[in-house]
N, C-alpha and C. Protein backbone atom coordinates (compact mmCIF):
# COMPACT_ATOMS: atom_id res chain seq x y z
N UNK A 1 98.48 89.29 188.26
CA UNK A 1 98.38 90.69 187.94
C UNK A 1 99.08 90.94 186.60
N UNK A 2 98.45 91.90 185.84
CA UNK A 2 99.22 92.13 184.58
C UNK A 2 99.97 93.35 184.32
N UNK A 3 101.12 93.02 183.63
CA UNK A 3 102.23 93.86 183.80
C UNK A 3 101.52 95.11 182.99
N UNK A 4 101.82 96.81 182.92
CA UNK A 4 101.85 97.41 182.43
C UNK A 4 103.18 97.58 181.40
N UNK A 5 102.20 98.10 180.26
CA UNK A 5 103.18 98.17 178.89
C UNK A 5 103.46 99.74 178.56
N UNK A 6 104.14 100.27 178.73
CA UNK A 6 104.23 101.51 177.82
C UNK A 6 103.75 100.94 176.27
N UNK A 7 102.88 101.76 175.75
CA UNK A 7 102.32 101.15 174.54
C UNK A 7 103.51 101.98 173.32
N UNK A 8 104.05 103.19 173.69
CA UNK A 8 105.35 103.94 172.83
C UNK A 8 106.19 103.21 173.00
N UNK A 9 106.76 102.58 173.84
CA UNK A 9 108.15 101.52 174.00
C UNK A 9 107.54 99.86 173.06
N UNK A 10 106.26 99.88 173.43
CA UNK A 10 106.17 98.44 172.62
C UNK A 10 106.10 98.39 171.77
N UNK A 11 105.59 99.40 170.78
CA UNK A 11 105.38 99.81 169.71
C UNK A 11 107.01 99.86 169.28
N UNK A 12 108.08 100.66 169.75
CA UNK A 12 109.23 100.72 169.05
C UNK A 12 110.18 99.45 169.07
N UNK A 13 109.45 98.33 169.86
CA UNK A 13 110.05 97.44 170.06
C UNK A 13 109.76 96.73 169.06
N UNK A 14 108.37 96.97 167.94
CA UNK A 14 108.24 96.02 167.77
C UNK A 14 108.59 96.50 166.38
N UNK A 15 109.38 97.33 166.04
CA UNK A 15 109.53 97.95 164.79
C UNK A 15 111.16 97.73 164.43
N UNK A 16 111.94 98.07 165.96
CA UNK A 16 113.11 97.45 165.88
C UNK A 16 113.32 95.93 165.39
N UNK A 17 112.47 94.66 165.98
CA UNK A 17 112.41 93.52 165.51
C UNK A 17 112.20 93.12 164.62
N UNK A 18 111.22 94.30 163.56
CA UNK A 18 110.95 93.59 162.43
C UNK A 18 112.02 94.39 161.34
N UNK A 19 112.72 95.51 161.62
CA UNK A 19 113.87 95.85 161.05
C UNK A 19 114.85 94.58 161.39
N UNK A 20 114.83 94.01 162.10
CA UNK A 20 116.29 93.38 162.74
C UNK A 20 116.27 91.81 161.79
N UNK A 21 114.33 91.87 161.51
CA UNK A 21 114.38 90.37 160.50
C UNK A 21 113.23 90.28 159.78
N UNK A 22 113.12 91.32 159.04
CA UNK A 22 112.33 91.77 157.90
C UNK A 22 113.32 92.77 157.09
N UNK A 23 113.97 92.33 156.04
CA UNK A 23 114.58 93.29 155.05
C UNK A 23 113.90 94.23 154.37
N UNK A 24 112.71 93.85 153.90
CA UNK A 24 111.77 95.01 153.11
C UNK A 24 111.30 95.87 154.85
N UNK A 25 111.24 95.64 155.67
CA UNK A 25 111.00 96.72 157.08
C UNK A 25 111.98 97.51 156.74
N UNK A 26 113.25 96.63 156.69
CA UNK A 26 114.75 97.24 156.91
C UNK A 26 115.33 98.57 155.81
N UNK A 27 114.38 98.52 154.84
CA UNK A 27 114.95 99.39 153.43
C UNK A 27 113.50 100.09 153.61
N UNK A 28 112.55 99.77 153.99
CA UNK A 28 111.83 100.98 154.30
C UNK A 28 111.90 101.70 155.61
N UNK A 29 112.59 101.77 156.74
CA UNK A 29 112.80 102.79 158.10
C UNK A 29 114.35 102.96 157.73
N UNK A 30 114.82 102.05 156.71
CA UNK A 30 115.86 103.09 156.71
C UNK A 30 115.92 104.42 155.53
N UNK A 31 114.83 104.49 154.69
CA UNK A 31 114.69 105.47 153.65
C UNK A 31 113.73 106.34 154.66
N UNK A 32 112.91 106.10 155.34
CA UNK A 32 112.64 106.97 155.95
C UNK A 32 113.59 108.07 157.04
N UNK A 33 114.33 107.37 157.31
CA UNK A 33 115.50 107.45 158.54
C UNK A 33 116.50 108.44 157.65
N UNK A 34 116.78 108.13 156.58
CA UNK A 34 117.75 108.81 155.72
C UNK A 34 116.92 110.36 154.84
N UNK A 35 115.83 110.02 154.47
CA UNK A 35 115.25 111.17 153.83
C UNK A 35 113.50 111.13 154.10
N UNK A 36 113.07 111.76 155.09
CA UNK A 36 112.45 111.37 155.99
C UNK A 36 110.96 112.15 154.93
N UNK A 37 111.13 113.32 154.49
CA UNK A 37 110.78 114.00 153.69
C UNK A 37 109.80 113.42 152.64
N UNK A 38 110.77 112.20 151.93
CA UNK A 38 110.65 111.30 150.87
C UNK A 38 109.36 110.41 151.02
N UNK A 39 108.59 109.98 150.80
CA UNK A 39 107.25 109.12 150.98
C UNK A 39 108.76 108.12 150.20
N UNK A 40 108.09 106.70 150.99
CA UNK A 40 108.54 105.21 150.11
C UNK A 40 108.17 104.17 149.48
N UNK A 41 108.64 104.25 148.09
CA UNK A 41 108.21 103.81 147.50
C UNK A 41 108.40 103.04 146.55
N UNK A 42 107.33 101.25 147.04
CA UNK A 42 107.90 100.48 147.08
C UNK A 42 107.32 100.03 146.04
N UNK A 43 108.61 98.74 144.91
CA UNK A 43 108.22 98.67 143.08
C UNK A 43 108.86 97.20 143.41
N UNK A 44 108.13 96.83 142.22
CA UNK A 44 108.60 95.37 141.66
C UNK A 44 110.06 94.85 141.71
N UNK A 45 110.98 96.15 141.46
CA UNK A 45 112.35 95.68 141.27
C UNK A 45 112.87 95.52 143.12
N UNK A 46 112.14 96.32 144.30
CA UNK A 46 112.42 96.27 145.33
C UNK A 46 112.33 94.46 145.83
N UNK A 47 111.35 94.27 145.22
CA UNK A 47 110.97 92.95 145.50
C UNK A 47 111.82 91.86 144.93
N UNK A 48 112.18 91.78 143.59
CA UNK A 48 112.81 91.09 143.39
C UNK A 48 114.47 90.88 143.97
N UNK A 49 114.93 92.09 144.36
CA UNK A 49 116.56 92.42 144.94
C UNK A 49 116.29 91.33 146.29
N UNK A 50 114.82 91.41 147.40
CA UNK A 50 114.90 90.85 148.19
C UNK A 50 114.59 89.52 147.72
N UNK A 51 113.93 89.10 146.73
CA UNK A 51 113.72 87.86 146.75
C UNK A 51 114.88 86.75 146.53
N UNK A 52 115.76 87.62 145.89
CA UNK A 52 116.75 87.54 145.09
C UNK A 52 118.31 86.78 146.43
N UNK A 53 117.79 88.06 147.23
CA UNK A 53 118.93 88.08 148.38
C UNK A 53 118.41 87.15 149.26
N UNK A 54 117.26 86.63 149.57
CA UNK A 54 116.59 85.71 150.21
C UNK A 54 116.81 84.25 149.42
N UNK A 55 117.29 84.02 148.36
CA UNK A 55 117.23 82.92 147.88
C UNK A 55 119.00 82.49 147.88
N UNK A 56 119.92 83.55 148.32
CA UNK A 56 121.16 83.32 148.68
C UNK A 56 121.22 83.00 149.79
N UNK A 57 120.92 83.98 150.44
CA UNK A 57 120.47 83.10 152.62
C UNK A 57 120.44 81.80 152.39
N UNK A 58 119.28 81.44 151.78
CA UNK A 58 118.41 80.23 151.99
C UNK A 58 119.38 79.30 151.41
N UNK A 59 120.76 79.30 150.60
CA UNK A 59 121.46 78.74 149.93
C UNK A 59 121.21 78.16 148.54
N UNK A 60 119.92 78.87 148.14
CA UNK A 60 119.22 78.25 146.95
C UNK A 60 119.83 78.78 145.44
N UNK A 61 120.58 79.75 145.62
CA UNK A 61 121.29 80.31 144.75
C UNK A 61 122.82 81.38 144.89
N UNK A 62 123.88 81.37 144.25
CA UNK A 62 124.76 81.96 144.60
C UNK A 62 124.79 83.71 144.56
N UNK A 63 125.58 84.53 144.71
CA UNK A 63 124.74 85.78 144.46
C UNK A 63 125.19 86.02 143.27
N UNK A 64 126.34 85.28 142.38
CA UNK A 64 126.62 85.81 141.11
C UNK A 64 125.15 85.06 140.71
N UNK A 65 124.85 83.77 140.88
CA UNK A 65 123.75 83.38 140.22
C UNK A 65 123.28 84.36 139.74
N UNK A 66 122.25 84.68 141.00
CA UNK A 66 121.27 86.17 141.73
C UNK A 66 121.43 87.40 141.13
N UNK A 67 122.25 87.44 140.07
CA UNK A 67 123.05 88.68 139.16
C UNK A 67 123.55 89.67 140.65
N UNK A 68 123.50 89.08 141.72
CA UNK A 68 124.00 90.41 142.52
C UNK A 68 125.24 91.30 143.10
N UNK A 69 126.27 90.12 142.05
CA UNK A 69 127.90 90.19 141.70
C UNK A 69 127.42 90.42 140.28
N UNK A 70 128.53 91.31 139.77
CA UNK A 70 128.86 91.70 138.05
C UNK A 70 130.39 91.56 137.91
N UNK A 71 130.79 90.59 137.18
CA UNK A 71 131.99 91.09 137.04
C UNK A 71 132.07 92.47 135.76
N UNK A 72 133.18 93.23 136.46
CA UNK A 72 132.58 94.62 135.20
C UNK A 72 134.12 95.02 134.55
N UNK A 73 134.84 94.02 134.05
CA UNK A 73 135.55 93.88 133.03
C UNK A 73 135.11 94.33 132.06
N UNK A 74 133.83 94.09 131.88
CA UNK A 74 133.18 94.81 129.90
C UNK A 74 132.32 95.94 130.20
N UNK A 75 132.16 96.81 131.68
CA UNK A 75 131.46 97.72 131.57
C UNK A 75 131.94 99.08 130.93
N UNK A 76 131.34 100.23 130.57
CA UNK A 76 131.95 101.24 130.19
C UNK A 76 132.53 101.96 131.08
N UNK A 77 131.92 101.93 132.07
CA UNK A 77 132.88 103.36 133.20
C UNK A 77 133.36 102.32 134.07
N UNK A 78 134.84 102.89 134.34
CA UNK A 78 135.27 102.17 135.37
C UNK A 78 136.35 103.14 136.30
N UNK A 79 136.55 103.06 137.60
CA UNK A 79 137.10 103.79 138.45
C UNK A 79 138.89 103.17 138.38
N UNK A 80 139.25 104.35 137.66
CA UNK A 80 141.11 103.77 137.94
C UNK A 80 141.78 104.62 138.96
């Protein structure tokens, strides 16, 4: 016999999971979640931040590599 599914619970189940291990899921339900208003919208530079952060996971690069550390000794504004 086959189990019945709430198709609203499976559905949120399956949105939680791919937030939980999909980062581009994860930065889009959470811009929705935060400014719901906002359509999202997704650009080249989105892609590269994850590709970027995916290639530190993977150990293939460090995140200063990854530019995703700055040291900001030479920036102009700085918080004292």
């Amino acid at each position: 016999m086959r189990k019945r599914v709430n198709k609203r619970y499976a559905d949120q189940d399956f949105i939680n999971a791919a937030v939980r291990t999909d980062p581009a899921a994860f930065l889009h339900h959470s811009q929705l979640t935060l400014e719901p208003d906002k359509p999202f919208r997704k650009n080249w530079h989105i892609d590269a931040v994850l590709y970027a952060l995916e290639q530190v996971r993977l150990g293939h690069r460090t995140a200063s590599d990854a530019c995703l550390v700055r040291n900001n000794q030479n920036s102009k504004s700085r918080l004292s």
